[in-house]
PDB file of N, CA and C in Angstrom:
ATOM      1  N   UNK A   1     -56.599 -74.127 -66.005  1.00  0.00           N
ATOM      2  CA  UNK A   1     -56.253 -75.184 -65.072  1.00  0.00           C
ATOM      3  C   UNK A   1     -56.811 -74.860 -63.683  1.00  0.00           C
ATOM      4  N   UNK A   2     -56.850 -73.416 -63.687  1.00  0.00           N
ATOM      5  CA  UNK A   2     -57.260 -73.013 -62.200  1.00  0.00           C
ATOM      6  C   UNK A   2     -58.659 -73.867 -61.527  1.00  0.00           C
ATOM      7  N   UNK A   3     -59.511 -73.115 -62.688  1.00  0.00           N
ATOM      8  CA  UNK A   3     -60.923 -73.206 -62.988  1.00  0.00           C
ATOM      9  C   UNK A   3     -61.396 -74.945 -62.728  1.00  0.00           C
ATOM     10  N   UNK A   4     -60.543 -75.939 -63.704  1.00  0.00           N
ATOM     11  CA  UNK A   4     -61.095 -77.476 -63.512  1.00  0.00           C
ATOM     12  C   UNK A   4     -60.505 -77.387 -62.372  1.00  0.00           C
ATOM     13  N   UNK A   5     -59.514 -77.397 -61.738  1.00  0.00           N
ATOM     14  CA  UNK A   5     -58.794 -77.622 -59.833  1.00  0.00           C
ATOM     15  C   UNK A   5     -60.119 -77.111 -58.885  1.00  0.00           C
ATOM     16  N   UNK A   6     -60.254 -75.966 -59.128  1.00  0.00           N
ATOM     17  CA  UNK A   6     -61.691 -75.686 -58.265  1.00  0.00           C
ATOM     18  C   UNK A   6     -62.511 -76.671 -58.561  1.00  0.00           C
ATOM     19  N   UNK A   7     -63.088 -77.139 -59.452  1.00  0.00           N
ATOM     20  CA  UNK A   7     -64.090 -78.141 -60.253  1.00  0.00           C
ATOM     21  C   UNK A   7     -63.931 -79.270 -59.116  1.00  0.00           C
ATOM     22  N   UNK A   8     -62.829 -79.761 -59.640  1.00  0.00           N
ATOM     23  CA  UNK A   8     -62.365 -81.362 -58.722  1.00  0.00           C
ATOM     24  C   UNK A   8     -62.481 -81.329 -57.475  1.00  0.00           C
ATOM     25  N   UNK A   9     -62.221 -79.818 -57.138  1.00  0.00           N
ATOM     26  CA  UNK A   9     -61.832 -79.955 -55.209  1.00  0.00           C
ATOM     27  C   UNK A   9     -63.534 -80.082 -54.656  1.00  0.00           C
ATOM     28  N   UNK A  10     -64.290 -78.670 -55.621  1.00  0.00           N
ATOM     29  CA  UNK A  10     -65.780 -78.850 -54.881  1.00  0.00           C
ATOM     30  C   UNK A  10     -66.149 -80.449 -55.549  1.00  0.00           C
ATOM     31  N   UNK A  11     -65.975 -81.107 -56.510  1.00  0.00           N
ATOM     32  CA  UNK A  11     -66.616 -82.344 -56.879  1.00  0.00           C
ATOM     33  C   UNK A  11     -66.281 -83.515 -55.356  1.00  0.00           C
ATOM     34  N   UNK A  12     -65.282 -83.075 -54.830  1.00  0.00           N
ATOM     35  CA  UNK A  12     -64.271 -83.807 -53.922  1.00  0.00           C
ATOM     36  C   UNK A  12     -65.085 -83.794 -52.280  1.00  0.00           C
ATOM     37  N   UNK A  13     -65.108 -82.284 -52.432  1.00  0.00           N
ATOM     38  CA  UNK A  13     -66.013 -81.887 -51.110  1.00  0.00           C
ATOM     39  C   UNK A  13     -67.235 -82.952 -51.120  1.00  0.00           C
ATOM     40  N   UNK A  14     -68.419 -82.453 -51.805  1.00  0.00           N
ATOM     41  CA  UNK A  14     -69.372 -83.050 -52.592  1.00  0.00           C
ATOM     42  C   UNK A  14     -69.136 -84.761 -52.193  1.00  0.00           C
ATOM     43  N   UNK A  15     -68.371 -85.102 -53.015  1.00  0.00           N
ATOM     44  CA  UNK A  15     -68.353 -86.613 -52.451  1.00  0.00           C
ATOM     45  C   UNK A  15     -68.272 -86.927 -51.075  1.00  0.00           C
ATOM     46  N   UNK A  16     -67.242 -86.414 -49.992  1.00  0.00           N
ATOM     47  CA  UNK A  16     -67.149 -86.429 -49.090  1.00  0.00           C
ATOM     48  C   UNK A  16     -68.259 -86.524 -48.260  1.00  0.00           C
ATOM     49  N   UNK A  17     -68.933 -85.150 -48.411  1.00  0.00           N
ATOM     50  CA  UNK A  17     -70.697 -84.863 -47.205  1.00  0.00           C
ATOM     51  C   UNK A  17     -71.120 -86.132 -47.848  1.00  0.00           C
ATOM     52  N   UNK A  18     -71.440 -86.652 -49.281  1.00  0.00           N
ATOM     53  CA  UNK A  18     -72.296 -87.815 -49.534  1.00  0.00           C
ATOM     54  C   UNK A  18     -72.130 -89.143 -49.194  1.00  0.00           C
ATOM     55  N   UNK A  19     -70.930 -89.110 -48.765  1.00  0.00           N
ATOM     56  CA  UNK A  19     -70.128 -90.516 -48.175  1.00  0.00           C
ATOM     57  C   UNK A  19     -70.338 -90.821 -46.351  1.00  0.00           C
ATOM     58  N   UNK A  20     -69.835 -89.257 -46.118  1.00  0.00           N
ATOM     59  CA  UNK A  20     -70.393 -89.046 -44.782  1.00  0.00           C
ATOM     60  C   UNK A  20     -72.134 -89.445 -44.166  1.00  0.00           C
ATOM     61  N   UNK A  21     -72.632 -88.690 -44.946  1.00  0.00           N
ATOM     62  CA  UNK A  21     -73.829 -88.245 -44.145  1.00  0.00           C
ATOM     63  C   UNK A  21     -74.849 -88.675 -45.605  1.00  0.00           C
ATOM     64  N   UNK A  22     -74.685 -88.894 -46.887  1.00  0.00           N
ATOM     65  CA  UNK A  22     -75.774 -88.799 -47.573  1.00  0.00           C
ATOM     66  C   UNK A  22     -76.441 -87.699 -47.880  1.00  0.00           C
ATOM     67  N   UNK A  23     -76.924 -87.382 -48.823  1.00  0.00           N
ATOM     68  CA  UNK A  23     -77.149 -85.974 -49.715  1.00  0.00           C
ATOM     69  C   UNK A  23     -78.906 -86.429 -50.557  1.00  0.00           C
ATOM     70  N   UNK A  24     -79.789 -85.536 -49.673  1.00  0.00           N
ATOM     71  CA  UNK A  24     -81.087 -86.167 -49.983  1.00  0.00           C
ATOM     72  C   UNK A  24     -81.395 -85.392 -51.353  1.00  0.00           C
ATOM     73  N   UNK A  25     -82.431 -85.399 -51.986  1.00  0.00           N
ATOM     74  CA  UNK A  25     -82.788 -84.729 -53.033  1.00  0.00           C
ATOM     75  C   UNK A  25     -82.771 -83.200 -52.583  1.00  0.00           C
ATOM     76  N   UNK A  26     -83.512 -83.004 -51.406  1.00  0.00           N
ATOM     77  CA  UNK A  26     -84.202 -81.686 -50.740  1.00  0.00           C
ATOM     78  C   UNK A  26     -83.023 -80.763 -50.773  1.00  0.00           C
ATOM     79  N   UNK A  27     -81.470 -81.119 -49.649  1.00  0.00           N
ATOM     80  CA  UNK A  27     -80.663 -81.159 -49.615  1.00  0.00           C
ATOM     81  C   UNK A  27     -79.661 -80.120 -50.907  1.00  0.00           C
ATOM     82  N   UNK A  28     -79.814 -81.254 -52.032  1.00  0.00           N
ATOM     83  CA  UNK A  28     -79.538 -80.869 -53.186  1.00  0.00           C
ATOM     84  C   UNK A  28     -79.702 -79.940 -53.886  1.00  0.00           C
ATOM     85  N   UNK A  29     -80.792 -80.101 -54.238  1.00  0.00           N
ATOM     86  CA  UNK A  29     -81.887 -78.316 -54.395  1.00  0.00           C
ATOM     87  C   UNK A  29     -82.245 -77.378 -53.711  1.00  0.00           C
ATOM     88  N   UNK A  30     -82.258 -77.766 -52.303  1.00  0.00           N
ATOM     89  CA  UNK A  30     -82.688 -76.454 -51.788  1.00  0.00           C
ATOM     90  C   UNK A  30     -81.999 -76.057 -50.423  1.00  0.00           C
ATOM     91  N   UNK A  31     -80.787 -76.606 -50.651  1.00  0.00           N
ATOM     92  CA  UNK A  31     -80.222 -76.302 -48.770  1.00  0.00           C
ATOM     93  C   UNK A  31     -79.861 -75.206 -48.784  1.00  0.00           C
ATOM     94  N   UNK A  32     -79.938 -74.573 -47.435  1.00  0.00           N
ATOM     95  CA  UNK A  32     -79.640 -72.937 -47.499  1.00  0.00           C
ATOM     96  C   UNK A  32     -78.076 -72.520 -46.756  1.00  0.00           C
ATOM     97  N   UNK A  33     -77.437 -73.760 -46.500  1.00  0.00           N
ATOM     98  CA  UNK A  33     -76.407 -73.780 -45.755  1.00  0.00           C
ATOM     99  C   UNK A  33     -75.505 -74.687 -46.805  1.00  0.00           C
ATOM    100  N   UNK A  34     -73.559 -73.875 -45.943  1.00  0.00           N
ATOM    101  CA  UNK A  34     -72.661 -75.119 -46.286  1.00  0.00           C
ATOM    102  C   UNK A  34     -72.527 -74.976 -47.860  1.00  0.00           C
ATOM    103  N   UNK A  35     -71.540 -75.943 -48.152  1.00  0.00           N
ATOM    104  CA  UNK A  35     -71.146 -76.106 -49.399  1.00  0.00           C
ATOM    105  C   UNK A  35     -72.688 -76.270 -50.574  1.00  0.00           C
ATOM    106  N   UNK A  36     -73.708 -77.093 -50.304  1.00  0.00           N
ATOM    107  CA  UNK A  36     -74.364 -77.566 -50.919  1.00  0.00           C
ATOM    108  C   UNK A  36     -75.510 -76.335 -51.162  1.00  0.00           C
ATOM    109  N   UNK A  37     -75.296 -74.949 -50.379  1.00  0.00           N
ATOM    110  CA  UNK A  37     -76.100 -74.096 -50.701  1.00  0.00           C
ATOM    111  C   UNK A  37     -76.047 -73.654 -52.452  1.00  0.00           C
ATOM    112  N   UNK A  38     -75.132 -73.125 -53.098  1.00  0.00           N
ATOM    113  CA  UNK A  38     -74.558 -72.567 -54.235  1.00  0.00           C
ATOM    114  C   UNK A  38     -74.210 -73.883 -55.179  1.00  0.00           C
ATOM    115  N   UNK A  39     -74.080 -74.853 -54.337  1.00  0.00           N
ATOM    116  CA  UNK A  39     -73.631 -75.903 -55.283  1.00  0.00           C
ATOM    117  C   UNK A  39     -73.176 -75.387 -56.741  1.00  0.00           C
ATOM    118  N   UNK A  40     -74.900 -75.818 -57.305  1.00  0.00           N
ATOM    119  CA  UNK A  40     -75.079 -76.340 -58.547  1.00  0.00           C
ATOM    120  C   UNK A  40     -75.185 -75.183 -59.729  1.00  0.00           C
ATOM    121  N   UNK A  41     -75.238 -73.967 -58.781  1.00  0.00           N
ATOM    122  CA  UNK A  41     -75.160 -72.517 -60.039  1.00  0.00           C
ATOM    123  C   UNK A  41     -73.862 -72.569 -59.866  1.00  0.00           C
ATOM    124  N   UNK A  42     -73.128 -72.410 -58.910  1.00  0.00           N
ATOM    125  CA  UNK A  42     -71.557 -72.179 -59.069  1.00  0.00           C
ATOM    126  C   UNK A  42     -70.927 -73.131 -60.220  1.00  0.00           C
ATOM    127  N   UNK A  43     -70.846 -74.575 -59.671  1.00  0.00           N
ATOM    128  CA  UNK A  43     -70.655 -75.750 -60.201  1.00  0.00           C
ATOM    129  C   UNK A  43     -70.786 -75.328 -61.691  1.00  0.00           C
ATOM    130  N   UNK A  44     -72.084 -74.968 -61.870  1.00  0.00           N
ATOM    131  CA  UNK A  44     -72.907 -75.196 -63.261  1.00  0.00           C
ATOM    132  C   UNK A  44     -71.544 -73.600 -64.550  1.00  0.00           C
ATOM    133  N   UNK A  45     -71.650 -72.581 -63.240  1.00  0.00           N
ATOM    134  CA  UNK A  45     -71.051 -71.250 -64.166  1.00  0.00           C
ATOM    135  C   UNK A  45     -69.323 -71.458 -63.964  1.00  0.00           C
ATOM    136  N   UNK A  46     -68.866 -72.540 -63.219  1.00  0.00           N
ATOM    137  CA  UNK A  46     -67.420 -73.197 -63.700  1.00  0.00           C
ATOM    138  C   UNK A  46     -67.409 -73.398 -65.009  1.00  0.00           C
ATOM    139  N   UNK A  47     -68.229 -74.855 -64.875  1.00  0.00           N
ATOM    140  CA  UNK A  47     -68.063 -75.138 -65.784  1.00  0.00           C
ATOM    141  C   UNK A  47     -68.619 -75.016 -67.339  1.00  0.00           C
ATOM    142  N   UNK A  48     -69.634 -74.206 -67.160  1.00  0.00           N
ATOM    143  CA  UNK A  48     -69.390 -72.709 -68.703  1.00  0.00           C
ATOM    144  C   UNK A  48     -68.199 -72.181 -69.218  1.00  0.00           C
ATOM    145  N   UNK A  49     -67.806 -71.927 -67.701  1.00  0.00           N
ATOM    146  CA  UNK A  49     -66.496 -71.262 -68.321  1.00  0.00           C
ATOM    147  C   UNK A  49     -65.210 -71.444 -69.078  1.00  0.00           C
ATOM    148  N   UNK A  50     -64.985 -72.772 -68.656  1.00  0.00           N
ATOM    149  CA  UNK A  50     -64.098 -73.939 -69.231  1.00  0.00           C
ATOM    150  C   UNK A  50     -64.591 -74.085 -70.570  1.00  0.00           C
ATOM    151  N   UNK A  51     -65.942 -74.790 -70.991  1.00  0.00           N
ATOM    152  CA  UNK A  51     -66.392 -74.525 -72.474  1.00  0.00           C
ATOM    153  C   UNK A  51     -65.987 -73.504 -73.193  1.00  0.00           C
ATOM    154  N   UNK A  52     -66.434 -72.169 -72.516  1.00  0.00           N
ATOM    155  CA  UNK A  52     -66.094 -70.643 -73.131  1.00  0.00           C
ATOM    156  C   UNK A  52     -64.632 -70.721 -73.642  1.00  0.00           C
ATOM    157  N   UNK A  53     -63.790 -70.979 -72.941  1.00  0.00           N
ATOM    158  CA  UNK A  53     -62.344 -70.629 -72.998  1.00  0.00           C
ATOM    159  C   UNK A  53     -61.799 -71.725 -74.034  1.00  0.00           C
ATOM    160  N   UNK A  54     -62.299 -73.235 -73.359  1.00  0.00           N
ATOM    161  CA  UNK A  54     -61.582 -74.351 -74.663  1.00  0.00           C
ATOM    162  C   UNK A  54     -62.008 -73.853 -75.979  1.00  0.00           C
ATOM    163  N   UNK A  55     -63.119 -72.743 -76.301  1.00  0.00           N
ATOM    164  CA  UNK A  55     -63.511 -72.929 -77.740  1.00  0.00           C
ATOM    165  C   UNK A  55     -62.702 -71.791 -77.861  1.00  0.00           C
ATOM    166  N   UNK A  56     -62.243 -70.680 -77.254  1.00  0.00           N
ATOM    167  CA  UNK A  56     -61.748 -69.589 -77.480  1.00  0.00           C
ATOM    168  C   UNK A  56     -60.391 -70.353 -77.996  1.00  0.00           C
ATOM    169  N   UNK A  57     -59.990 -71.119 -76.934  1.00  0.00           N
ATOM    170  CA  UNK A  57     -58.747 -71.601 -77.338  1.00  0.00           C
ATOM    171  C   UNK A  57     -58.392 -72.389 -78.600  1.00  0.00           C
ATOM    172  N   UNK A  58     -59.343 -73.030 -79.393  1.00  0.00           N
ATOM    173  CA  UNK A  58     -59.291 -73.557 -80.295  1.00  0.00           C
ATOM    174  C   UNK A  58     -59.999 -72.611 -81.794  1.00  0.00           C
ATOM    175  N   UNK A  59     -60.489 -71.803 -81.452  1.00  0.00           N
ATOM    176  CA  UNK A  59     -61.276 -70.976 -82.362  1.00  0.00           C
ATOM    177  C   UNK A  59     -62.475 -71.319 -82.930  1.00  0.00           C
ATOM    178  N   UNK A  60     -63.087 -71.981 -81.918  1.00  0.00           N
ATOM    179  CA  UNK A  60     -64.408 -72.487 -82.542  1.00  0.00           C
ATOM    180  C   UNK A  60     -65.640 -71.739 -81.874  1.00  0.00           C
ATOM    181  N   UNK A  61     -66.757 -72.099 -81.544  1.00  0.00           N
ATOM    182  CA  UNK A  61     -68.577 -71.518 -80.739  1.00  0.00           C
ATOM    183  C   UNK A  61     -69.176 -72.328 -80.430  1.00  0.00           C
ATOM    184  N   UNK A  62     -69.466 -72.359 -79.550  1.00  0.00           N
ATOM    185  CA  UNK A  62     -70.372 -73.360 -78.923  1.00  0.00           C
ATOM    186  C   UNK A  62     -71.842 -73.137 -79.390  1.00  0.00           C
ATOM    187  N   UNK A  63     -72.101 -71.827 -80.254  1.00  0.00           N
ATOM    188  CA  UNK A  63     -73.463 -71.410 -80.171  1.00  0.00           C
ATOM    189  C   UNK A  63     -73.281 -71.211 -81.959  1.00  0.00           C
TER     190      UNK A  63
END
Protein backbone atom coordinates (compact mmCIF):
# COMPACT_ATOMS: atom_id res chain seq x y z
CA UNK A 1 0.00 0.00 0.00
CA UNK A 2 2.97 2.11 0.84
CA UNK A 3 4.55 1.71 -2.53
CA UNK A 4 1.03 2.57 -4.84
CA UNK A 5 0.55 5.92 -2.12
CA UNK A 6 4.01 7.01 -3.29
CA UNK A 7 2.81 6.09 -6.96
CA UNK A 8 -0.39 8.42 -6.69
CA UNK A 9 1.30 11.26 -4.76
CA UNK A 10 4.35 11.53 -7.50
CA UNK A 11 1.47 10.80 -10.34
CA UNK A 12 -0.28 13.88 -8.38
CA UNK A 13 2.86 16.07 -8.29
CA UNK A 14 3.33 15.29 -12.03
CA UNK A 15 -0.10 16.47 -12.85
CA UNK A 16 0.20 19.50 -10.97
CA UNK A 17 3.78 21.06 -12.79
CA UNK A 18 1.66 19.91 -16.10
CA UNK A 19 -1.37 21.88 -15.24
CA UNK A 20 0.75 24.65 -13.99
CA UNK A 21 3.36 25.26 -16.37
CA UNK A 22 3.14 22.35 -19.07
CA UNK A 23 5.68 19.53 -19.37
CA UNK A 24 7.53 19.64 -22.86
CA UNK A 25 8.90 16.44 -24.31
CA UNK A 26 12.66 17.75 -23.52
CA UNK A 27 11.49 18.38 -20.02
CA UNK A 28 10.32 14.82 -19.74
CA UNK A 29 13.36 13.05 -20.78
CA UNK A 30 15.91 15.00 -19.97
CA UNK A 31 15.43 17.61 -17.12
CA UNK A 32 18.18 17.71 -14.72
CA UNK A 33 16.19 19.38 -11.99
CA UNK A 34 13.00 19.01 -9.58
CA UNK A 35 10.68 16.26 -9.48
CA UNK A 36 10.83 15.53 -13.25
CA UNK A 37 14.63 14.77 -13.01
CA UNK A 38 14.26 10.83 -11.78
CA UNK A 39 10.80 10.82 -12.83
CA UNK A 40 10.45 7.98 -15.02
CA UNK A 41 13.28 5.37 -13.59
CA UNK A 42 11.89 5.91 -10.16
CA UNK A 43 8.23 5.89 -11.36
CA UNK A 44 9.16 3.00 -13.70
CA UNK A 45 11.21 0.75 -10.45
CA UNK A 46 7.81 1.53 -8.20
CA UNK A 47 6.08 0.22 -10.15
CA UNK A 48 8.09 -3.21 -10.78
CA UNK A 49 7.85 -3.52 -7.54
CA UNK A 50 4.18 -3.72 -7.00
CA UNK A 51 4.16 -6.43 -9.97
CA UNK A 52 7.03 -8.30 -8.00
CA UNK A 53 5.10 -8.47 -4.79
CA UNK A 54 1.27 -8.93 -6.31
CA UNK A 55 2.74 -12.14 -7.97
CA UNK A 56 4.61 -13.08 -4.81
CA UNK A 57 1.42 -12.54 -3.20
CA UNK A 58 -0.58 -14.68 -5.27
CA UNK A 59 2.10 -17.30 -6.19
CA UNK A 60 2.47 -16.75 -9.61
CA UNK A 61 5.87 -15.03 -12.27
CA UNK A 62 5.72 -12.59 -14.26
CA UNK A 63 8.65 -14.15 -16.23
Amino acid sequence: AKLIAEMLDMQKQFIDIEHANGISGKDYYYSQDGLLKDYREVYMQKAMRVVELSHKIVGSSAF
